[in-house]
PDB file of N, CA and C in Angstrom:
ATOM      1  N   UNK A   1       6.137  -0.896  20.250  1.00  0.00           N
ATOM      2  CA  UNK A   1       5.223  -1.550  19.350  1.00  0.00           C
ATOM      3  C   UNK A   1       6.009  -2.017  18.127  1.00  0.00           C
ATOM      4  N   UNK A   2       5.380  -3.753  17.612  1.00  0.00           N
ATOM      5  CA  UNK A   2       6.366  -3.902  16.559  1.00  0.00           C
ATOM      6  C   UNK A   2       5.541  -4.225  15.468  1.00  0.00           C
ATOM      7  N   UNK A   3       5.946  -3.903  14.219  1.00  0.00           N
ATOM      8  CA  UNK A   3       4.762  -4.382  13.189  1.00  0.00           C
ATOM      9  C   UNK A   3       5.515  -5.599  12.238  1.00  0.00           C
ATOM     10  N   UNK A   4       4.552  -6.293  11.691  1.00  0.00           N
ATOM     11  CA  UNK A   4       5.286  -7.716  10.644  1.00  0.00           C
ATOM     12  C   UNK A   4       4.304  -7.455   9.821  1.00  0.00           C
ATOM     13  N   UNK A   5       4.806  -8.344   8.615  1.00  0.00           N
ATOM     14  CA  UNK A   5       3.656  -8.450   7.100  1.00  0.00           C
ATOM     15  C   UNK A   5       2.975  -9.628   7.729  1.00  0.00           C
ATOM     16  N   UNK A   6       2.138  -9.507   7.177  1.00  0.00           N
ATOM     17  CA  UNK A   6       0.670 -10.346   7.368  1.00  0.00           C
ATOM     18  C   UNK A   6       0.962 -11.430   6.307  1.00  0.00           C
ATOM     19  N   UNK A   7       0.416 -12.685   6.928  1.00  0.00           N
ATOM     20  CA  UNK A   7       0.214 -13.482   5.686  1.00  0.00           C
ATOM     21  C   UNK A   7      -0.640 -13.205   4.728  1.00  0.00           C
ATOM     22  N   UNK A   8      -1.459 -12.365   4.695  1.00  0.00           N
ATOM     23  CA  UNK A   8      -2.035 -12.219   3.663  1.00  0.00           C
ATOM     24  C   UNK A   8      -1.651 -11.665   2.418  1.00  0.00           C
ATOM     25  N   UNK A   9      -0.211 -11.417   2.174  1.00  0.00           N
ATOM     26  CA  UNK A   9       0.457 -10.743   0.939  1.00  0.00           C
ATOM     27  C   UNK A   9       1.371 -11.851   0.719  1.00  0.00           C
ATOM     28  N   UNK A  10       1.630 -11.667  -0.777  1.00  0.00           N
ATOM     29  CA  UNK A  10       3.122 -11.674  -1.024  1.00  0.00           C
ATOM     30  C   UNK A  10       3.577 -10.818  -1.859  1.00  0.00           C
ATOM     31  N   UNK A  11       5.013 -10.534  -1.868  1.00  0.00           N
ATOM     32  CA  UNK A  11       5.011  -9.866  -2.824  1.00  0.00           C
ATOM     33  C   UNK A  11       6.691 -10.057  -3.660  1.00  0.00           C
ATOM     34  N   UNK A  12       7.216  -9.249  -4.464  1.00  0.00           N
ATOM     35  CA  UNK A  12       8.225  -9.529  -5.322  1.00  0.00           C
ATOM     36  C   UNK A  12       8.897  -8.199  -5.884  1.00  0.00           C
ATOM     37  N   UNK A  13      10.066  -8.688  -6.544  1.00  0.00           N
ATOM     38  CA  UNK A  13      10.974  -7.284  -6.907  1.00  0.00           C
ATOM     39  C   UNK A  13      10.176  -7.534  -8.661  1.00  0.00           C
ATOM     40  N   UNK A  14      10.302  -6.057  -9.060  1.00  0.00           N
ATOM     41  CA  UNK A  14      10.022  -5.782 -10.476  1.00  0.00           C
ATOM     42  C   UNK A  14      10.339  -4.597 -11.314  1.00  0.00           C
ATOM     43  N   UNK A  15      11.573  -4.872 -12.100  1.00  0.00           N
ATOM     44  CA  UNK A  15      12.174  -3.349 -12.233  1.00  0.00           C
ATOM     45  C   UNK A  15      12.646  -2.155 -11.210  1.00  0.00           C
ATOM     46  N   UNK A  16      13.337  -2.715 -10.314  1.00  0.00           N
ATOM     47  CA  UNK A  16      13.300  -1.924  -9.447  1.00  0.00           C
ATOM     48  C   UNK A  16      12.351  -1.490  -8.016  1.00  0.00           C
ATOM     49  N   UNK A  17      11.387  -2.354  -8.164  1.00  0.00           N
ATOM     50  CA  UNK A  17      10.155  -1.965  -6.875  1.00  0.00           C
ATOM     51  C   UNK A  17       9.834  -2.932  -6.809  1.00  0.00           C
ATOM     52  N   UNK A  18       8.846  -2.944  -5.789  1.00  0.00           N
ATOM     53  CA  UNK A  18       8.411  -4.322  -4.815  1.00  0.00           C
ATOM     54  C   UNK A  18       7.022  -3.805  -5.361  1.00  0.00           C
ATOM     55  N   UNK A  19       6.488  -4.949  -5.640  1.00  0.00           N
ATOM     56  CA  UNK A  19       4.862  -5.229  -5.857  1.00  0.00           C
ATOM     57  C   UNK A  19       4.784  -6.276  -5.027  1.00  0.00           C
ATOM     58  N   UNK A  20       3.646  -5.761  -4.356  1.00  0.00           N
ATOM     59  CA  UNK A  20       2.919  -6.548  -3.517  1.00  0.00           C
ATOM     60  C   UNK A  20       1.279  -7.042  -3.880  1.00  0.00           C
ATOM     61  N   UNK A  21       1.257  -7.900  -3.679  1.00  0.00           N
ATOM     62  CA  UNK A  21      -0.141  -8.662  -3.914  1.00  0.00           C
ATOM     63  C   UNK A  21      -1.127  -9.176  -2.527  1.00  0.00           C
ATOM     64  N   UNK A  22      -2.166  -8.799  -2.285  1.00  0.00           N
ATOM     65  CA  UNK A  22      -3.130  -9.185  -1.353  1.00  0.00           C
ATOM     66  C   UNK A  22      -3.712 -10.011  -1.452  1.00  0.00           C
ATOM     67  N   UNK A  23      -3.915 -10.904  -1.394  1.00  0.00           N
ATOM     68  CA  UNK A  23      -4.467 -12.148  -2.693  1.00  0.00           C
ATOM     69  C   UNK A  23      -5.670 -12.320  -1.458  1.00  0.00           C
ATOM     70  N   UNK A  24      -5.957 -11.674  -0.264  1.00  0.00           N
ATOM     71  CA  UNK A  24      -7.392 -12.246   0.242  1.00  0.00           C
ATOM     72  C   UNK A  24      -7.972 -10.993  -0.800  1.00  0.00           C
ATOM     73  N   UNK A  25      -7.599 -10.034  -0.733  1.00  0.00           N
ATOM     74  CA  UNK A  25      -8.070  -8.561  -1.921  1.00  0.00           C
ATOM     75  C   UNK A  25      -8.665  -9.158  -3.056  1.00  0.00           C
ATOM     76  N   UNK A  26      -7.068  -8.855  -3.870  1.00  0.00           N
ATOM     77  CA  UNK A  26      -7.025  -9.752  -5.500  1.00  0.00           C
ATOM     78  C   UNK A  26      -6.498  -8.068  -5.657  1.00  0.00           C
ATOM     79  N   UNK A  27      -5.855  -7.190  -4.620  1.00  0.00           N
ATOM     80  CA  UNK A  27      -5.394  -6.322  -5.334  1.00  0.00           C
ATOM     81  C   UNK A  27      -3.799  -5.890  -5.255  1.00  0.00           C
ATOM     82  N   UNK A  28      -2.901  -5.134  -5.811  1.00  0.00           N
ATOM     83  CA  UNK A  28      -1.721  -5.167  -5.896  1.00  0.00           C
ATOM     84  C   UNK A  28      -1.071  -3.858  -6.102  1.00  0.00           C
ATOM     85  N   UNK A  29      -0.444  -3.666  -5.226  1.00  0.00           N
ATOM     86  CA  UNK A  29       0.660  -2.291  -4.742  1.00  0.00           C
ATOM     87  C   UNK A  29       1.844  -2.325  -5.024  1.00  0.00           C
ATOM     88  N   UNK A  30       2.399  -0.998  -5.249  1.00  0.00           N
ATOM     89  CA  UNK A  30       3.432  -1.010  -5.482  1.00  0.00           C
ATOM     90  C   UNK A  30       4.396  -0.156  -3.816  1.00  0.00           C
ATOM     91  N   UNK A  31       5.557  -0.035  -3.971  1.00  0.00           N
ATOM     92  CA  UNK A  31       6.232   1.076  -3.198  1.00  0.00           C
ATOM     93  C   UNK A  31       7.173   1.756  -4.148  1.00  0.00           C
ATOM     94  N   UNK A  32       7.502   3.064  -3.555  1.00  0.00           N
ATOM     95  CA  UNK A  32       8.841   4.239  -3.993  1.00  0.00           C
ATOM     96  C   UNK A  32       9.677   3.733  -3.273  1.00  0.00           C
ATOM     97  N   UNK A  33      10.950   3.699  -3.144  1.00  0.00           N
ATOM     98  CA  UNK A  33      12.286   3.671  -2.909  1.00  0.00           C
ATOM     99  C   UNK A  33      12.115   3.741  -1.319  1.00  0.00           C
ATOM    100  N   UNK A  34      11.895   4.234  -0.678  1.00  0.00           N
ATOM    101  CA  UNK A  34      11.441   4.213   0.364  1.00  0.00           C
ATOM    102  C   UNK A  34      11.357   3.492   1.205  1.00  0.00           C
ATOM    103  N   UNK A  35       9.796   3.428   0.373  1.00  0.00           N
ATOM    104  CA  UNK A  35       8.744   1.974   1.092  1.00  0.00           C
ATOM    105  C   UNK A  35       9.423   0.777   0.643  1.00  0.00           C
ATOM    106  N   UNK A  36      10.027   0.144  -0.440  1.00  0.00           N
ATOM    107  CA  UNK A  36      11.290  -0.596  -0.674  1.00  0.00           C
ATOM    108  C   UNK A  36      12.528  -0.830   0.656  1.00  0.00           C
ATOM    109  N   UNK A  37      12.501   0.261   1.321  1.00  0.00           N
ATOM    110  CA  UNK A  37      13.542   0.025   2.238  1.00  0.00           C
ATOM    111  C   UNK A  37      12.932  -0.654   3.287  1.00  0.00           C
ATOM    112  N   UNK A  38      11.813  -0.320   3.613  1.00  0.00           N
ATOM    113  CA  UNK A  38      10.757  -0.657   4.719  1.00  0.00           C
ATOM    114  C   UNK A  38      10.480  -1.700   4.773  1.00  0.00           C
ATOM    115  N   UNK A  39       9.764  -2.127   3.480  1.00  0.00           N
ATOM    116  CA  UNK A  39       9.209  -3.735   3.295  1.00  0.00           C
ATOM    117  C   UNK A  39      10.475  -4.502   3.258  1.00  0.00           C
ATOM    118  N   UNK A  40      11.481  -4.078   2.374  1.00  0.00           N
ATOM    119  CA  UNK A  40      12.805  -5.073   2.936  1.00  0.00           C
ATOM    120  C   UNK A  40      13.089  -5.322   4.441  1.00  0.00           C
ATOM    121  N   UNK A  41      13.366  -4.575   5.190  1.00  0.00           N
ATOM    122  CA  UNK A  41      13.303  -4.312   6.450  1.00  0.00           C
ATOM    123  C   UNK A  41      12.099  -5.718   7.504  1.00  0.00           C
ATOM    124  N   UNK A  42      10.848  -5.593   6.918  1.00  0.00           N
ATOM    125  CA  UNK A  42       9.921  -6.306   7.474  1.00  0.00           C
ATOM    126  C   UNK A  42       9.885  -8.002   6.773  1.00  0.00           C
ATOM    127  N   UNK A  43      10.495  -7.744   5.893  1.00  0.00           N
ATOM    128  CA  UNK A  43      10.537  -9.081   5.314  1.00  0.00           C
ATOM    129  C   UNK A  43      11.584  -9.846   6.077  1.00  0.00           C
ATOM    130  N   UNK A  44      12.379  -9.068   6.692  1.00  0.00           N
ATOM    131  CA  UNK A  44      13.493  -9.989   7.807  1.00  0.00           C
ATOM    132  C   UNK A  44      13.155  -9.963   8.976  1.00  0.00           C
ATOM    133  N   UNK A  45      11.803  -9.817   9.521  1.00  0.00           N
ATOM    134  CA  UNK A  45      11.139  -9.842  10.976  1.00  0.00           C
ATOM    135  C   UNK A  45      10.741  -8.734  11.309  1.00  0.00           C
ATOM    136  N   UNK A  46      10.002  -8.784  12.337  1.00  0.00           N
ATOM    137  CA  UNK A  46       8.912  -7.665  13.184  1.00  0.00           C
ATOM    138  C   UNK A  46      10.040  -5.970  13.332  1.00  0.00           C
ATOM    139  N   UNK A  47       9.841  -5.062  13.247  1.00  0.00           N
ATOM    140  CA  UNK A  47      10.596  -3.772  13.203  1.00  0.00           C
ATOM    141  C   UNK A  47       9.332  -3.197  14.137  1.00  0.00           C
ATOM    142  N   UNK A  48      10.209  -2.208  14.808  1.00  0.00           N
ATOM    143  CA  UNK A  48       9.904  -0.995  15.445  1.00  0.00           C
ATOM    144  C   UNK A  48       9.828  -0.063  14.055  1.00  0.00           C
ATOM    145  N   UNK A  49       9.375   1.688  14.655  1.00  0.00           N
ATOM    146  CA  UNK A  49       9.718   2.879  13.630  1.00  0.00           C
ATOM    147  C   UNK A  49      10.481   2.932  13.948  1.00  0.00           C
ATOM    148  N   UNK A  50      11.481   2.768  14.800  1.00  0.00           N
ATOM    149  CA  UNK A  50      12.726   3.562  15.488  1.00  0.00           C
ATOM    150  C   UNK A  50      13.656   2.832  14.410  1.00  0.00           C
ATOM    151  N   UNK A  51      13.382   1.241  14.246  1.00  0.00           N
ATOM    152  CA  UNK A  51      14.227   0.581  13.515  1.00  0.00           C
ATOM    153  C   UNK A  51      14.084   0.580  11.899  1.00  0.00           C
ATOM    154  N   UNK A  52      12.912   1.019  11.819  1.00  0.00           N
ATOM    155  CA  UNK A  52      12.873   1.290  10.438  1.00  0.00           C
ATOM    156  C   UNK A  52      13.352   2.713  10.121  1.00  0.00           C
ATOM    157  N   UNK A  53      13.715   3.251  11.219  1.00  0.00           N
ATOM    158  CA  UNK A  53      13.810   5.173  10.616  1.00  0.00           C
ATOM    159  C   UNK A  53      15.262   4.880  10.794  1.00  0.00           C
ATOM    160  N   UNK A  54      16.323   3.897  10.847  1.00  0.00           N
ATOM    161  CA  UNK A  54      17.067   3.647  11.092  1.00  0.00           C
ATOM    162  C   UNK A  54      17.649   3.182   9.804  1.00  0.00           C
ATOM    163  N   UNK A  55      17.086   2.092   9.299  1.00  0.00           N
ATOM    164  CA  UNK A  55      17.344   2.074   8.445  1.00  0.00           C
ATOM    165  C   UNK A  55      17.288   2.873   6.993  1.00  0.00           C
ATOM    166  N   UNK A  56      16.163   4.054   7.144  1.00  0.00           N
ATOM    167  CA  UNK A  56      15.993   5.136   6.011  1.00  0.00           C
ATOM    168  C   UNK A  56      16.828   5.983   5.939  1.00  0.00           C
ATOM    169  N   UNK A  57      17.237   6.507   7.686  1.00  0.00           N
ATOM    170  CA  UNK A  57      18.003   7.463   7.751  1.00  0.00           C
ATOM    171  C   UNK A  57      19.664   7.267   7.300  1.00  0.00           C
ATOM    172  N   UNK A  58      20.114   5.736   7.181  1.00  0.00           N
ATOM    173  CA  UNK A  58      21.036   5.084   6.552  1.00  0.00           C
ATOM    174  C   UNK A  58      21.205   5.253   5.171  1.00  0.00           C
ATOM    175  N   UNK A  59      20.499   5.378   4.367  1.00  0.00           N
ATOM    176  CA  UNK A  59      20.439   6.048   3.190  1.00  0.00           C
ATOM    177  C   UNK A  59      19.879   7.160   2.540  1.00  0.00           C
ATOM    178  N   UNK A  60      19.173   7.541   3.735  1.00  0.00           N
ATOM    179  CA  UNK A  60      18.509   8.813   2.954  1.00  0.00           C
ATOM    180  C   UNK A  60      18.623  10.186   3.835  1.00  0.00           C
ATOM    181  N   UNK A  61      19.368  11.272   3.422  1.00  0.00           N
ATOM    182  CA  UNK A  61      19.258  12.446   4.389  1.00  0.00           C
ATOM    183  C   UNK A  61      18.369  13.331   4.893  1.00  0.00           C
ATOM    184  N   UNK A  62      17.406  12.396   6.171  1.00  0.00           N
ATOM    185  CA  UNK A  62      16.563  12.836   6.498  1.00  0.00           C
ATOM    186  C   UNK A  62      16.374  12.993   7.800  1.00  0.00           C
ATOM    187  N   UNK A  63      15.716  14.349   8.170  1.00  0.00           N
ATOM    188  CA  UNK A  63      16.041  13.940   9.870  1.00  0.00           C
ATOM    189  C   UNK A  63      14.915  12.754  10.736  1.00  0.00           C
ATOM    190  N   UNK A  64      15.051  12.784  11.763  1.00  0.00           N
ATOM    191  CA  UNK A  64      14.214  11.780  12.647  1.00  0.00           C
ATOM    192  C   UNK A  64      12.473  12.079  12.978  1.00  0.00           C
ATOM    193  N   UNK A  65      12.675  13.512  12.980  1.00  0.00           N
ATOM    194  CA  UNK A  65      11.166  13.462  13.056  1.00  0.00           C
ATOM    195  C   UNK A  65      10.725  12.973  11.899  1.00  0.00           C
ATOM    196  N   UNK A  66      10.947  13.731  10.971  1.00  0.00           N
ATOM    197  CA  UNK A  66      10.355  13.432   9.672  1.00  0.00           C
ATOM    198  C   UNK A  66      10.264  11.455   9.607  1.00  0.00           C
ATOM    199  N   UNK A  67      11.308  11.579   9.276  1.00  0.00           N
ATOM    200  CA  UNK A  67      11.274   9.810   9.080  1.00  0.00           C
ATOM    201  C   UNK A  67      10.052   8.918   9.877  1.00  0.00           C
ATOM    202  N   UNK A  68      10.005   9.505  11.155  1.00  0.00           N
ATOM    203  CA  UNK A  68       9.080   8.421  11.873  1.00  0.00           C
ATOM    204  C   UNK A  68       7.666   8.853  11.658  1.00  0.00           C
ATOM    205  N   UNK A  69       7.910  10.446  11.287  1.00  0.00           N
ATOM    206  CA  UNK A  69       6.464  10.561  11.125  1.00  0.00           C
ATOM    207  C   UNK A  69       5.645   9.931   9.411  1.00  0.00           C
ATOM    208  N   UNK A  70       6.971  10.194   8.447  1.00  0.00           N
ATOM    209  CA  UNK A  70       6.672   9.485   7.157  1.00  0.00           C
ATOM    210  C   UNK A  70       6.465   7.964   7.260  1.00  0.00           C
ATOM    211  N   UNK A  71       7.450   6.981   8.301  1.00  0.00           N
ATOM    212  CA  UNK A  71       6.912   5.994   7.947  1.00  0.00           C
ATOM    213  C   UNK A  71       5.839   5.729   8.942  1.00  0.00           C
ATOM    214  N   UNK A  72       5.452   6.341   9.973  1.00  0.00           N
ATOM    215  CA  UNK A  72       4.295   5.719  10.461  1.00  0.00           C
ATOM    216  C   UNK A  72       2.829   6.213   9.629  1.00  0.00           C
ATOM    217  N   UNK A  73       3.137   7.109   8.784  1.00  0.00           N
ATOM    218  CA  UNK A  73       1.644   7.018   7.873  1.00  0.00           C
ATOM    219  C   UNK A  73       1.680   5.769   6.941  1.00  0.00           C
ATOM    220  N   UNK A  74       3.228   5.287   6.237  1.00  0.00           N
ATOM    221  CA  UNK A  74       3.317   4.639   5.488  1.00  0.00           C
ATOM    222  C   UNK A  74       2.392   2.717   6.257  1.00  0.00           C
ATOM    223  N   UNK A  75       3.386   3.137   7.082  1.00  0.00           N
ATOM    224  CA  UNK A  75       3.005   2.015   7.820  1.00  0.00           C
ATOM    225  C   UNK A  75       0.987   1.766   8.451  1.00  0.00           C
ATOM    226  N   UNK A  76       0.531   3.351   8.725  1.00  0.00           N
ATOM    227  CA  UNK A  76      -0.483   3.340   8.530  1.00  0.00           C
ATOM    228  C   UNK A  76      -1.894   2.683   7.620  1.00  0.00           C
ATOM    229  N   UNK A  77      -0.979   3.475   5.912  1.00  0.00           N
ATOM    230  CA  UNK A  77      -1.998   2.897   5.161  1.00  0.00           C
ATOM    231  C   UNK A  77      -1.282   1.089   4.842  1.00  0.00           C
ATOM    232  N   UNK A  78      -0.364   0.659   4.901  1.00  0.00           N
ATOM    233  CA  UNK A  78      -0.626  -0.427   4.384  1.00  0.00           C
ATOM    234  C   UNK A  78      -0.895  -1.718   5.881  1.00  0.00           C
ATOM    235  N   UNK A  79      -1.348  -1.037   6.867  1.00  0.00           N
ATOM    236  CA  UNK A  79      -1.847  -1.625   8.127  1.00  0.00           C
ATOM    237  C   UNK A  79      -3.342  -1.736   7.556  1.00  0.00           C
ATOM    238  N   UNK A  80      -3.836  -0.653   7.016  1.00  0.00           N
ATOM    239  CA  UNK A  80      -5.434  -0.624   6.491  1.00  0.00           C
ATOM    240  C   UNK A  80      -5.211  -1.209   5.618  1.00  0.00           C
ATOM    241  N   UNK A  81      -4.657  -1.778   4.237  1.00  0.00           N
ATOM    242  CA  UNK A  81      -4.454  -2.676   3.078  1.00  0.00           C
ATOM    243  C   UNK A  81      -4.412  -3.719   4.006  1.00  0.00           C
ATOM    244  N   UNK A  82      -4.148  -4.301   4.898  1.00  0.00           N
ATOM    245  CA  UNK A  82      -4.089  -5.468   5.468  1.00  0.00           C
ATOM    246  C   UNK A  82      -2.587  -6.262   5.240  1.00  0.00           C
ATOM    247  N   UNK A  83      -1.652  -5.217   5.123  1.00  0.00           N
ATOM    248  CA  UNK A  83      -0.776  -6.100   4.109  1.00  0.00           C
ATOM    249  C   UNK A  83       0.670  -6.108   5.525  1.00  0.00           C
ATOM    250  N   UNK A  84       0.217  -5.473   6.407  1.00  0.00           N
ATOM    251  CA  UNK A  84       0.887  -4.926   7.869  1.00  0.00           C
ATOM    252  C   UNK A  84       0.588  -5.708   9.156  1.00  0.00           C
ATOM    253  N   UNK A  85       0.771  -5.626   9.991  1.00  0.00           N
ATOM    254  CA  UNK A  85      -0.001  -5.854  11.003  1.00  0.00           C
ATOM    255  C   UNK A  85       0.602  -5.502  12.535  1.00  0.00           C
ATOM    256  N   UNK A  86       0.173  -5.084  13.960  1.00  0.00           N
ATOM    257  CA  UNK A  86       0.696  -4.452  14.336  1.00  0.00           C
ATOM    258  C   UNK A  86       1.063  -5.911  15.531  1.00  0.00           C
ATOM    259  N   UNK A  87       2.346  -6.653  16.489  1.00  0.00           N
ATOM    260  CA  UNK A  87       2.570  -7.170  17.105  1.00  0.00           C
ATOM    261  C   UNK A  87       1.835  -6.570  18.853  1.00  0.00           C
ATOM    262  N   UNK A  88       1.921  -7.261  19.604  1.00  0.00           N
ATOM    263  CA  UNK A  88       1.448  -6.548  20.621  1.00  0.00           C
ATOM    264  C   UNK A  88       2.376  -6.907  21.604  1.00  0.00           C
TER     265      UNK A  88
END
């Protein structure tokens, strides 16, 4: 399964973090360092978790369960923000 951003966002760097904007919403998110790696990640095309825990685990010392299970909630809630979407 692969997920991409939805057209329905855009978003931008700001001090350090990505704000994102929903503009069908009118509302606006931020990410932690993290989710920064992630949304970078999706902003260059459709990702797996495998490929996104790939890229976390590249900078961050974490093992694999963890990672896929952190970003698939991450990926969870901003699938419900609409700001995600899942490829089929």
């Amino acid at each position: 399964m692969k997920y991409k951003l939805t057209s329905e966002q855009i978003s931008s760097k700001v001090a350090g973090e990505t704000v994102i904007l929903n503009h069908s919403k009118g509302a606006y998110y931020g990410l932690d360092e993290v989710g920064v790696l992630v949304w970078d990640a999706l902003e260059k095309g459709p990702q797996t978790i495998e490929s996104l825990c790939e890229v976390v685990t590249s900078e961050y010392d974490v093992d694999p369960d963890t990672c896929k299970t952190d970003i698939d909630g991450l990926l969870k809630d901003l699938i419900s923000e609409r700001l995600v979407e899942i490829i089929k």
